[in-house]
N, C-alpha and C. Protein backbone atom coordinates (compact mmCIF):
# COMPACT_ATOMS: atom_id res chain seq x y z
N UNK A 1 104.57 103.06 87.24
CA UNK A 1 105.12 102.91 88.58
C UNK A 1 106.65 102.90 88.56
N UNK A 2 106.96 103.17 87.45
CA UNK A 2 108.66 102.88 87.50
C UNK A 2 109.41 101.70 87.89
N UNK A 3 108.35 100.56 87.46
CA UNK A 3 109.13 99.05 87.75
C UNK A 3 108.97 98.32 86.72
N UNK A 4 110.30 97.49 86.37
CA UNK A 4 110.15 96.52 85.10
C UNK A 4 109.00 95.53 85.34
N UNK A 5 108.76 95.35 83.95
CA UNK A 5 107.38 94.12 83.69
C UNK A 5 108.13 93.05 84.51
N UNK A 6 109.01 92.51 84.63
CA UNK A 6 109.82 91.32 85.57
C UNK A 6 109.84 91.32 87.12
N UNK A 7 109.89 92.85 87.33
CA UNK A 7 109.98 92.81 88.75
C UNK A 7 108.77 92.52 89.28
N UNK A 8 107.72 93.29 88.41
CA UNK A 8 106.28 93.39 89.06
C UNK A 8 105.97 92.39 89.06
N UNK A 9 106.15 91.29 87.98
CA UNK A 9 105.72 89.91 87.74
C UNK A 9 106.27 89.17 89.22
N UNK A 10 107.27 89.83 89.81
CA UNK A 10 108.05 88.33 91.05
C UNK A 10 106.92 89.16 91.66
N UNK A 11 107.05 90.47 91.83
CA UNK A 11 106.38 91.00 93.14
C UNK A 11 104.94 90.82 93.03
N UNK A 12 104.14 90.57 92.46
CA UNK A 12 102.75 89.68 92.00
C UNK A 12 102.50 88.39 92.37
N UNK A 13 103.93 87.59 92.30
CA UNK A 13 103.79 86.15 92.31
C UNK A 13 104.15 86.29 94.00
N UNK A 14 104.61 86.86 94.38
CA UNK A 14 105.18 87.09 96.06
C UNK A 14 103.66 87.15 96.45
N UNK A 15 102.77 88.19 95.91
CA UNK A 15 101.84 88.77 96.55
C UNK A 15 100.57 86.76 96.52
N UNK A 16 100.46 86.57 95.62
CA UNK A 16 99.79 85.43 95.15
C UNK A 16 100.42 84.05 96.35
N UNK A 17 101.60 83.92 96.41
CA UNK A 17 102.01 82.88 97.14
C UNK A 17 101.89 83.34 98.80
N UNK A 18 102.33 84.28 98.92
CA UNK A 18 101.96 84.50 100.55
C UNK A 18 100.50 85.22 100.96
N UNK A 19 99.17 84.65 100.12
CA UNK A 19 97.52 85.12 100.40
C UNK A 19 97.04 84.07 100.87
N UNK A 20 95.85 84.30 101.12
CA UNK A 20 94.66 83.86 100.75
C UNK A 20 93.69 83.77 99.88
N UNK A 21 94.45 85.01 98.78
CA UNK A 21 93.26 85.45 97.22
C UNK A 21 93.24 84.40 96.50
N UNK A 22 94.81 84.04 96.76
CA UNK A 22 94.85 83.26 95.04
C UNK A 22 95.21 83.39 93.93
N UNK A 23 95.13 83.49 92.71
CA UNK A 23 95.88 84.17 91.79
C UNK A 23 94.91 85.66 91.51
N UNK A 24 95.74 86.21 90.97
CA UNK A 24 95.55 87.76 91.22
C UNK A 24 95.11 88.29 89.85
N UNK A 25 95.53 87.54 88.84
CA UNK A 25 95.89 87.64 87.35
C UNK A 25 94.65 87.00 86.79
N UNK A 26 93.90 86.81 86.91
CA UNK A 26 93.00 85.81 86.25
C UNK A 26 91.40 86.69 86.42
N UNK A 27 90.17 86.67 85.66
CA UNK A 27 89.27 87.40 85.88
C UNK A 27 88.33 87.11 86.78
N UNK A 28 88.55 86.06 87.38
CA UNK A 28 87.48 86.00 88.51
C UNK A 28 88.24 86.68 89.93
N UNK A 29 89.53 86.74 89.78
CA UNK A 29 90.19 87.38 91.04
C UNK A 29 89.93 88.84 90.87
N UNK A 30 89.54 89.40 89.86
CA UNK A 30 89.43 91.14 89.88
C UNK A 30 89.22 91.36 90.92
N UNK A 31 88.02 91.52 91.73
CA UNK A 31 87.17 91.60 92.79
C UNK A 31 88.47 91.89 93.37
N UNK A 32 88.49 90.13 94.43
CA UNK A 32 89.69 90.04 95.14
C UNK A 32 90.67 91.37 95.08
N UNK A 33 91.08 91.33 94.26
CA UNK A 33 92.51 92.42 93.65
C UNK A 33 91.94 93.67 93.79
N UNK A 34 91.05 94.19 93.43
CA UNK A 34 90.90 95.34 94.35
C UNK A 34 90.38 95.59 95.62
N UNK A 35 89.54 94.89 96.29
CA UNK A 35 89.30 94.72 97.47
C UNK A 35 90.57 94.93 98.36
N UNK A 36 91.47 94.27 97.81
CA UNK A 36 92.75 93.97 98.20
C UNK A 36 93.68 95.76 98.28
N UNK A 37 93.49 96.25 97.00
CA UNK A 37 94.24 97.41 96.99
C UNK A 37 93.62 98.05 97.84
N UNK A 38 92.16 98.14 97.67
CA UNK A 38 91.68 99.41 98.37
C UNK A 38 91.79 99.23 100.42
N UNK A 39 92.33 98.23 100.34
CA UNK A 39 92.50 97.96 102.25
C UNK A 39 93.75 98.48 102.35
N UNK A 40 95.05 98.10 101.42
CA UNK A 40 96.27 98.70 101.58
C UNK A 40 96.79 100.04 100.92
N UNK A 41 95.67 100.75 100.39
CA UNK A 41 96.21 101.88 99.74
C UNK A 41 96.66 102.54 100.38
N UNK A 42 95.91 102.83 101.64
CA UNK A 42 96.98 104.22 102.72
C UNK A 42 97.50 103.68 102.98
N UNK A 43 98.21 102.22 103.53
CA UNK A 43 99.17 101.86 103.95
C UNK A 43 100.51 102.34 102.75
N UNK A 44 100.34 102.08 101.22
CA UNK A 44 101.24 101.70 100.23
C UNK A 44 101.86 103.63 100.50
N UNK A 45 100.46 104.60 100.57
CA UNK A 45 100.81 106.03 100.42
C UNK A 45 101.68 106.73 101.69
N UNK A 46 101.44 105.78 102.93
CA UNK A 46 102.28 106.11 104.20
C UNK A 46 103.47 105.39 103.63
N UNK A 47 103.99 104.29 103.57
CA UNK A 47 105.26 104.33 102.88
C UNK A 47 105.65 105.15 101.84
N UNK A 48 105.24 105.44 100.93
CA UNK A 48 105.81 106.44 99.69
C UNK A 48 105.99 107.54 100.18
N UNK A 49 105.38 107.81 101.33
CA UNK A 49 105.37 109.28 102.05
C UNK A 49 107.05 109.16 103.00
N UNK A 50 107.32 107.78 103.80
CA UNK A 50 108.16 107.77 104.42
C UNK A 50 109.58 107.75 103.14
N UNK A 51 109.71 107.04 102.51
CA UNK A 51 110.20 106.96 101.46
C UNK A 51 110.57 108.39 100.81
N UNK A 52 109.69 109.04 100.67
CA UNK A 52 109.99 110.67 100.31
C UNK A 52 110.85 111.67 101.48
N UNK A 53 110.43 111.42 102.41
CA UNK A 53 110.66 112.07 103.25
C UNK A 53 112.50 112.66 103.79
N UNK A 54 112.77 111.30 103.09
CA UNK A 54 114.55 111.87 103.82
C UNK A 54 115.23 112.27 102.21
N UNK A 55 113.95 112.39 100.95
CA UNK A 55 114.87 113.06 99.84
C UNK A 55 114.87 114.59 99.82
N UNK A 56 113.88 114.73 100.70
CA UNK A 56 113.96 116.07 100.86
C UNK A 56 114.76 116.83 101.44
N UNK A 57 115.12 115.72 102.53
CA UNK A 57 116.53 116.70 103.25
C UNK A 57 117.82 116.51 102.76
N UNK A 58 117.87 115.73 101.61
CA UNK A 58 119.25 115.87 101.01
C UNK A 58 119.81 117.03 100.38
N UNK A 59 119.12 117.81 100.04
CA UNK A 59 119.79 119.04 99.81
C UNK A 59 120.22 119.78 101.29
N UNK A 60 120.26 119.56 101.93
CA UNK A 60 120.48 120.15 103.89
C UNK A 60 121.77 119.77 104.71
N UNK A 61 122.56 120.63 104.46
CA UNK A 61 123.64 120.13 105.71
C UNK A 61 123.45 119.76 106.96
N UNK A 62 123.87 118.80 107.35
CA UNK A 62 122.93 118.43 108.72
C UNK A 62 124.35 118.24 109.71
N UNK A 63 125.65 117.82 109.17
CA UNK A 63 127.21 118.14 110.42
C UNK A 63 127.82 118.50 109.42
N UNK A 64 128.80 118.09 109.37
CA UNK A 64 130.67 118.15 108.98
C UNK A 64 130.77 116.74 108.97
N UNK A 65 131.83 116.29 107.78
CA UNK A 65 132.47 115.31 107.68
C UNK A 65 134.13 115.77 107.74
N UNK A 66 134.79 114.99 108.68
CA UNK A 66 135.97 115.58 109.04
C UNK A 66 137.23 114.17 108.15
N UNK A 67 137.84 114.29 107.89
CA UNK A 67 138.54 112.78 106.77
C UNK A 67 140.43 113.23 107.10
C-alpha cells in the first residue's frame, strides 16, 4: 500500500478507537475486519479514484500564470 509499518499501526489504532469492532489485530476480530473491509471497499476505491483524478490533469495547461 505504500505506507510505513508506523503509519498503518496509528491508522489501525484510529480505526480500533473510533468502532464498535474492537481490536482489529487479534484472531477472533478476523471476521469483524473483513466484514468491515468488504462494506467500505467501494467507498476506499471511490476515493482512490477521486485522488487519481486531478493527477491526470497535471500534465494539461489549464491558464497562464502572469508574475
Amino acid at each position: 500500500m505504500g505506507v510505513s509499518p508506523s503509519a498503518m499501526s496509528h491508522a489501525i489504532r484510529g480505526l480500533e478507537e473510533g468502532s464498535a469492532f474492537g481490536c482489529f489485530r487479534g484472531p477472533p476480530s478476523v471476521t469483524a475486519s473483513q466484514q468491515l473491509l468488504a462494506q467500505v471497499r467501494s467507498a476506499l476505491t471511490d476515493v482512490q479514484d477521486a485522488l487519481d483524478q486531478p493527477s491526470g490533469l497535471r500534465d494539461k495547461p489549464v491558464d497562464r500564470v502572469r508574475l
